[in-house]
C-alpha atoms as a PDB file:
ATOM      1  CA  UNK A   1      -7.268  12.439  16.094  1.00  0.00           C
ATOM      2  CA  UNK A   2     -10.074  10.013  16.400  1.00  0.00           C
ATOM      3  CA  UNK A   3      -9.788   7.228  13.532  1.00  0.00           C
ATOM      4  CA  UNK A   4     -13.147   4.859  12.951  1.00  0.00           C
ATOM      5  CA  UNK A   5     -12.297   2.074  10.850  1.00  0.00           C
ATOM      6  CA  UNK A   6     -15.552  -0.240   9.116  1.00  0.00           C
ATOM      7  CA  UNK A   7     -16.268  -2.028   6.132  1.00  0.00           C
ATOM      8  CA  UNK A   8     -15.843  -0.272   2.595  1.00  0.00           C
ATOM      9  CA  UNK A   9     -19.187   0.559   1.513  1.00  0.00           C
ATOM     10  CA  UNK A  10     -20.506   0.800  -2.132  1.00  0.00           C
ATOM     11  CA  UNK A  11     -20.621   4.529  -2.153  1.00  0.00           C
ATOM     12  CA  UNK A  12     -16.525   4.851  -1.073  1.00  0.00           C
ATOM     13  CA  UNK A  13     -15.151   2.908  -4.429  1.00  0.00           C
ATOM     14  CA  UNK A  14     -14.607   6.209  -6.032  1.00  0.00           C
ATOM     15  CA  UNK A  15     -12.377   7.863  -2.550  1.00  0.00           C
ATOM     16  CA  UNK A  16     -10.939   4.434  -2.061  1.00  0.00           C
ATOM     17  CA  UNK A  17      -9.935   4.391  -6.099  1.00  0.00           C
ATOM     18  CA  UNK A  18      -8.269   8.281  -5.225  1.00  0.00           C
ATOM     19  CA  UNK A  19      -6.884   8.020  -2.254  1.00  0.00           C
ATOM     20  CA  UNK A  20      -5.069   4.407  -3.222  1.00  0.00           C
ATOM     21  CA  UNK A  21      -3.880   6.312  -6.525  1.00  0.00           C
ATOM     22  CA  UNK A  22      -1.722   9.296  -4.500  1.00  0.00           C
ATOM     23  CA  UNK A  23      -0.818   7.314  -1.594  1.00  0.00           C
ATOM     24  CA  UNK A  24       1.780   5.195  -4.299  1.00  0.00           C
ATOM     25  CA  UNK A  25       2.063   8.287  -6.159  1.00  0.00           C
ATOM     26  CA  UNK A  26       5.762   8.704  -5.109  1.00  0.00           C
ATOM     27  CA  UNK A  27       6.616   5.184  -4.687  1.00  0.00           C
ATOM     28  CA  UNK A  28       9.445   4.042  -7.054  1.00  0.00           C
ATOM     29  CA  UNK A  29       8.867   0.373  -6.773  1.00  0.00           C
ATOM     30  CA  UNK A  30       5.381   0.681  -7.491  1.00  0.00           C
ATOM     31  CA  UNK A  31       4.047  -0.340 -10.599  1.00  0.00           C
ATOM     32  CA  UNK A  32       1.063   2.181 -10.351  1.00  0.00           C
ATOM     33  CA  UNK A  33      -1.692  -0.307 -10.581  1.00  0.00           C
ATOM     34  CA  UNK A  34      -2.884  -0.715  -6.801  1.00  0.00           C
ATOM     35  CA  UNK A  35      -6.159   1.003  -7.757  1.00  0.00           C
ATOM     36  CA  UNK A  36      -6.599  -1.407 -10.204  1.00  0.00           C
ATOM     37  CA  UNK A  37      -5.839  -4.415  -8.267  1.00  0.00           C
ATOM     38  CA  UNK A  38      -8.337  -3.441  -5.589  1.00  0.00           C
ATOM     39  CA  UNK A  39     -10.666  -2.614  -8.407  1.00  0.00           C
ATOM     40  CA  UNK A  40     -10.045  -6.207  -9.657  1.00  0.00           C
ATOM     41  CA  UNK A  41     -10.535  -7.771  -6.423  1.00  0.00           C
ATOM     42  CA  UNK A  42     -13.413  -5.919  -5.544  1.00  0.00           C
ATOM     43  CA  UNK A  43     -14.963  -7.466  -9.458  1.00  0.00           C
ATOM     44  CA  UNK A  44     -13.822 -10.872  -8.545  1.00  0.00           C
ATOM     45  CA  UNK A  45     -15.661 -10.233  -5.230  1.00  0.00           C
ATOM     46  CA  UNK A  46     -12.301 -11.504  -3.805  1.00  0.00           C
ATOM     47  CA  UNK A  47     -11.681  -8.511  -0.834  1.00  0.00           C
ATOM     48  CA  UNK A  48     -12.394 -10.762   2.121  1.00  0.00           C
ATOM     49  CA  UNK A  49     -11.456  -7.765   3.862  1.00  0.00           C
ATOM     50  CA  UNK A  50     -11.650  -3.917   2.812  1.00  0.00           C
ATOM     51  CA  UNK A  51     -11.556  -1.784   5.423  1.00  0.00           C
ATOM     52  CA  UNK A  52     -11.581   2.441   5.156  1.00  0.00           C
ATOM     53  CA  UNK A  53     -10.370   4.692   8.007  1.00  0.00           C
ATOM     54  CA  UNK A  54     -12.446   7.845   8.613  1.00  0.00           C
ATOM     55  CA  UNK A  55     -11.513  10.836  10.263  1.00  0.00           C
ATOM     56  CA  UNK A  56     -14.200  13.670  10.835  1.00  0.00           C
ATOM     57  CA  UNK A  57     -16.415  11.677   7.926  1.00  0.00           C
ATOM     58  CA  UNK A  58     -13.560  11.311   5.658  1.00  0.00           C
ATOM     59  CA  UNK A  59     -11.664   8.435   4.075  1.00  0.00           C
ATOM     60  CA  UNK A  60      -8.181   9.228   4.931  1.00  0.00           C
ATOM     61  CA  UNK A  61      -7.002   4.939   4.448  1.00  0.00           C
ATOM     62  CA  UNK A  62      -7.707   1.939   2.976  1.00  0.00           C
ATOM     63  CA  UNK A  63      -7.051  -1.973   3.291  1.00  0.00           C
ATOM     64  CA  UNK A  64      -7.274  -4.869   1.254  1.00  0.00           C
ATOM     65  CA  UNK A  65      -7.113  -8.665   1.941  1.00  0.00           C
ATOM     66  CA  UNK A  66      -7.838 -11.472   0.097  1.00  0.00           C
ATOM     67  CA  UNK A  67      -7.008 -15.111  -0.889  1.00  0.00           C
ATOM     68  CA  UNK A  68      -3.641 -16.568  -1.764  1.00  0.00           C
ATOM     69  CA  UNK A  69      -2.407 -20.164  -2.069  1.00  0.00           C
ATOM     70  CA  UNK A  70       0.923 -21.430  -1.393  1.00  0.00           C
ATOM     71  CA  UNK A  71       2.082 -24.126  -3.803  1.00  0.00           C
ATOM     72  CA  UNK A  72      -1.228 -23.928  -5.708  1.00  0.00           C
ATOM     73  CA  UNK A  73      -3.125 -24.886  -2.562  1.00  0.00           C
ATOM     74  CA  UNK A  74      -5.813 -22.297  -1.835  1.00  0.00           C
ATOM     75  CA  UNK A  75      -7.118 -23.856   1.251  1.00  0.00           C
ATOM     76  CA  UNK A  76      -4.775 -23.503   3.543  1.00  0.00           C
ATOM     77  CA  UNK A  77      -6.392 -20.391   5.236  1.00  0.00           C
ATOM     78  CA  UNK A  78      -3.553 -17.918   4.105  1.00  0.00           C
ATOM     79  CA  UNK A  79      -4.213 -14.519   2.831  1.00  0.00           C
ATOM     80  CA  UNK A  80      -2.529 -11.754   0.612  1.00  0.00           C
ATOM     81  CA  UNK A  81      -2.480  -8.263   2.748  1.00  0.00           C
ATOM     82  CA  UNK A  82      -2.728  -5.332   0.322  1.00  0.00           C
ATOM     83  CA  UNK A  83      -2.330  -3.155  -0.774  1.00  0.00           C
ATOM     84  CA  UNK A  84      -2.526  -0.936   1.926  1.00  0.00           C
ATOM     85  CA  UNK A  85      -3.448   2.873   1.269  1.00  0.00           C
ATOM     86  CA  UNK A  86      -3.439   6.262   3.379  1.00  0.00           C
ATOM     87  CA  UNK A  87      -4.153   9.366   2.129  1.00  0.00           C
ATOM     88  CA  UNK A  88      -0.605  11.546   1.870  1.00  0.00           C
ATOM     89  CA  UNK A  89      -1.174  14.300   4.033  1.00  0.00           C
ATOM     90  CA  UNK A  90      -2.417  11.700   6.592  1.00  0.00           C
ATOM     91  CA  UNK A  91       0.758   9.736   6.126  1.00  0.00           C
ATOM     92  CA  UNK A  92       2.790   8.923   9.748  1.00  0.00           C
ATOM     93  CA  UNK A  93      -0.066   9.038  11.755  1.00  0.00           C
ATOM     94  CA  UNK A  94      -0.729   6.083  12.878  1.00  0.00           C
ATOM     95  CA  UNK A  95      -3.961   5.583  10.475  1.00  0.00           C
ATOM     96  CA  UNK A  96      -1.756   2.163   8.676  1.00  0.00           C
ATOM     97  CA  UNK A  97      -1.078   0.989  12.085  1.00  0.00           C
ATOM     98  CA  UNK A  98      -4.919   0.971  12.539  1.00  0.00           C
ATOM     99  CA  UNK A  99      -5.861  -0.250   9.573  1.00  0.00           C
ATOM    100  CA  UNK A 100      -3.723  -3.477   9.808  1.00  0.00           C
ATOM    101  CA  UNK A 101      -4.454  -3.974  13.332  1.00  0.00           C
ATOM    102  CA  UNK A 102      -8.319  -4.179  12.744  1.00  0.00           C
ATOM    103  CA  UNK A 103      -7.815  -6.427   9.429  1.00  0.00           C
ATOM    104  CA  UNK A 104      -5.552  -8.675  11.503  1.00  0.00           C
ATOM    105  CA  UNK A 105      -8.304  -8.607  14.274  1.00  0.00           C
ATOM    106  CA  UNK A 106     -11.215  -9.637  10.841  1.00  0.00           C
ATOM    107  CA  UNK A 107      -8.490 -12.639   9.748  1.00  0.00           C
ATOM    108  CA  UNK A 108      -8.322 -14.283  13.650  1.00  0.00           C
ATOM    109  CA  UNK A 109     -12.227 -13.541  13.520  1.00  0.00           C
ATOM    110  CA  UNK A 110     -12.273 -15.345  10.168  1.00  0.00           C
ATOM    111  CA  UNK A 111      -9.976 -18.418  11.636  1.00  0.00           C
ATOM    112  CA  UNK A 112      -7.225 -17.541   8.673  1.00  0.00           C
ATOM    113  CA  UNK A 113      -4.217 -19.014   9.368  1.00  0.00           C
ATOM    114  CA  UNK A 114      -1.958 -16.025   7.882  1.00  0.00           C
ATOM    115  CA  UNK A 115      -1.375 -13.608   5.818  1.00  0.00           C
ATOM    116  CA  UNK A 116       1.553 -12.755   3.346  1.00  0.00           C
ATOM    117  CA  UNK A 117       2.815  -8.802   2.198  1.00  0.00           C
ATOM    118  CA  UNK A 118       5.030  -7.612  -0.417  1.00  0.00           C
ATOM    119  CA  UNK A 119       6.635  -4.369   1.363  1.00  0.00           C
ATOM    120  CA  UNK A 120       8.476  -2.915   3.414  1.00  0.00           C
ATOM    121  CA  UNK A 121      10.109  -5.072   6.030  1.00  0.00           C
ATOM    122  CA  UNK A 122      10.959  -2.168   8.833  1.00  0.00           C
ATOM    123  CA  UNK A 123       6.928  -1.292   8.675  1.00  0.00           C
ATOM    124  CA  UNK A 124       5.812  -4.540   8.939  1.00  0.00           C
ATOM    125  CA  UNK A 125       7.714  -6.245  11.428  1.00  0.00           C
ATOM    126  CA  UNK A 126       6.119  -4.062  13.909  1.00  0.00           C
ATOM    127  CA  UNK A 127       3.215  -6.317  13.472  1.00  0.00           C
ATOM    128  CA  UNK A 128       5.043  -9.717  14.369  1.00  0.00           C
ATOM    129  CA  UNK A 129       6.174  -9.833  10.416  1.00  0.00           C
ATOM    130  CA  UNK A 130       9.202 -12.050   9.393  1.00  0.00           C
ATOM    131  CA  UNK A 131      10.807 -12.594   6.077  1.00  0.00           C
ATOM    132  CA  UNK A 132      10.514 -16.256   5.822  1.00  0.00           C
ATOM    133  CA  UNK A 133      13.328 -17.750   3.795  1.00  0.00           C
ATOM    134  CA  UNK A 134      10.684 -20.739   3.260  1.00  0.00           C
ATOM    135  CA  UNK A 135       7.549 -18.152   1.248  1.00  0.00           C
ATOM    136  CA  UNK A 136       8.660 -17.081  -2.056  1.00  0.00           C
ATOM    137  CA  UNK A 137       6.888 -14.675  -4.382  1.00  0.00           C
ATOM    138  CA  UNK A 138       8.362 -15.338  -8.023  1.00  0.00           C
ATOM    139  CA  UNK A 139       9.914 -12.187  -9.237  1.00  0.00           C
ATOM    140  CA  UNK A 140      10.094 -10.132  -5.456  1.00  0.00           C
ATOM    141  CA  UNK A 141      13.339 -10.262  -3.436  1.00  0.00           C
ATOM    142  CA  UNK A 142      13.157 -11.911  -0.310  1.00  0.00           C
ATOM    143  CA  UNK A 143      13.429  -9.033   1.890  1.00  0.00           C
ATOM    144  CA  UNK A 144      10.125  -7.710   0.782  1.00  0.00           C
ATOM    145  CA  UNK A 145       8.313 -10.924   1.360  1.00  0.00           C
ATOM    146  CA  UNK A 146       6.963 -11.020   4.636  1.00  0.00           C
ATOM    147  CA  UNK A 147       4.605 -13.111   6.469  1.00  0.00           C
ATOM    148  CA  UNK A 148       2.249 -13.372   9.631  1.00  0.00           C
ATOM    149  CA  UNK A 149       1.378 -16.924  11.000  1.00  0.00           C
ATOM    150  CA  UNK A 150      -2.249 -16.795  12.773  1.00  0.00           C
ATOM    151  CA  UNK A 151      -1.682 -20.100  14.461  1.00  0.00           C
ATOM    152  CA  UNK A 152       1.753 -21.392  15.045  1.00  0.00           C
ATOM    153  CA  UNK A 153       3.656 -21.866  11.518  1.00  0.00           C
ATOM    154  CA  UNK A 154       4.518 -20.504   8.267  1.00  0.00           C
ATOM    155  CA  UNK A 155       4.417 -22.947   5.790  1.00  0.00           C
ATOM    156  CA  UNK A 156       6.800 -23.691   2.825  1.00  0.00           C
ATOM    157  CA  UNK A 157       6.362 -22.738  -1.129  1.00  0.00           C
ATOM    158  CA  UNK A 158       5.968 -20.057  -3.791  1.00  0.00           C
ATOM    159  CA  UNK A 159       2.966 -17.628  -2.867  1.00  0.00           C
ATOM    160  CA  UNK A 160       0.677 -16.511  -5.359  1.00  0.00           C
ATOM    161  CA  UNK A 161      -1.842 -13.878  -5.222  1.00  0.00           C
ATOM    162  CA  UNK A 162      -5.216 -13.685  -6.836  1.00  0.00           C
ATOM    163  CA  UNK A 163      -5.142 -12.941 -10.001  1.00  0.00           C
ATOM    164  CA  UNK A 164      -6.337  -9.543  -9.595  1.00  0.00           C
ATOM    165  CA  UNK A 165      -3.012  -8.509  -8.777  1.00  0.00           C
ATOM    166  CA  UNK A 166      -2.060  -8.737 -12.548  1.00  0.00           C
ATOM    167  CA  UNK A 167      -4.246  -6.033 -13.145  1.00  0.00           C
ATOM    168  CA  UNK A 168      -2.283  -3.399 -15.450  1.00  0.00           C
ATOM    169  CA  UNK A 169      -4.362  -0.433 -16.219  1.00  0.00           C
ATOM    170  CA  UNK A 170      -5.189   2.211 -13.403  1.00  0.00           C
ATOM    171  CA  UNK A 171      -8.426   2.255 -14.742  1.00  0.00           C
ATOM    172  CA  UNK A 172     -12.009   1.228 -12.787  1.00  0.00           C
ATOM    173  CA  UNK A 173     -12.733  -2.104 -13.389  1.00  0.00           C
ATOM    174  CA  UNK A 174     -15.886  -3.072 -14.905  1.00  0.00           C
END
């Protein structure tokens, strides 16, 4: 298996939209709007990274990052990770792992200072993930908060998203 990972392009929206779709599919904590959300980000023009894996000229992941503030601050060079998509049948194969890696590697390139998830803790903590008692996301237990300091702290407060991640219908954005 030999996984390329670039930029999203225009003409991938529509694989991206599909392939974010089944990969929560099965997931019971999901809400089923992660299409959306990237959707909504990608109106905003708020992905300051979306990545897509390929493998033999076909999507088979996707990542999204952009902006979040921490106690209303939006400066302080942290960023929301998410969601994070691979196709099913591509599932356990390392093509996650990949993504994350290369949109860590964009944030250092970016000088971000970190980057916050809602998920799983056991996936993420391969990464040099913690659950910080001192990041809270209102309405998310504390084990699924997890964060990533680029430089050499986590800082203190309640995390919030872009808005985008409201986004309720699993329906393109316009």
């Amino acid at each position: 298996m030999s996984i390329a990972i670039r930029d999203e392009s225009p003409s991938d929206v529509a694989e991206i939209r599909a392939i974010t779709t089944a990969a929560f599919a099965d997931v019971p904590r999901s809400r089923q709007t992660e299409a959306a959300i990237v959707d909504a980000l990608r109106a905003a023009n708020a992905l300051t990274v979306s990545l897509v894996a390929i493998d033999d000229d076909q999507i088979v992941g996707h990542v999204a990052v952009s902006p979040a503030s921490i106690d209303g601050d939006a400066n302080l060079g942290w960023y929301g990770g998410g969601p994070l998509s691979v196709r099913p049948d591509r599932q356990r194969n390392g093509i996650g792992t990949a993504l994350v890696r290369a949109a860590f590697e964009r944030l250092r390139e970016l000088g971000a200072r970190g980057c916050v998830v809602v998920g799983d803790a056991d996936y993420y903590r391969r990464f040099g993930f913690a659950c910080p008692r001192s990041l809270v996301v209102p309405g998310v237990p504390p084990e699924n908060v997890l964060a990533l300091a680029l430089d050499d702290e986590i800082p203190a407060g309640t995390v919030a998203f872009h808005p985008a991640f409201a986004a309720q219908e699993d329906a393109p954005q316009e």
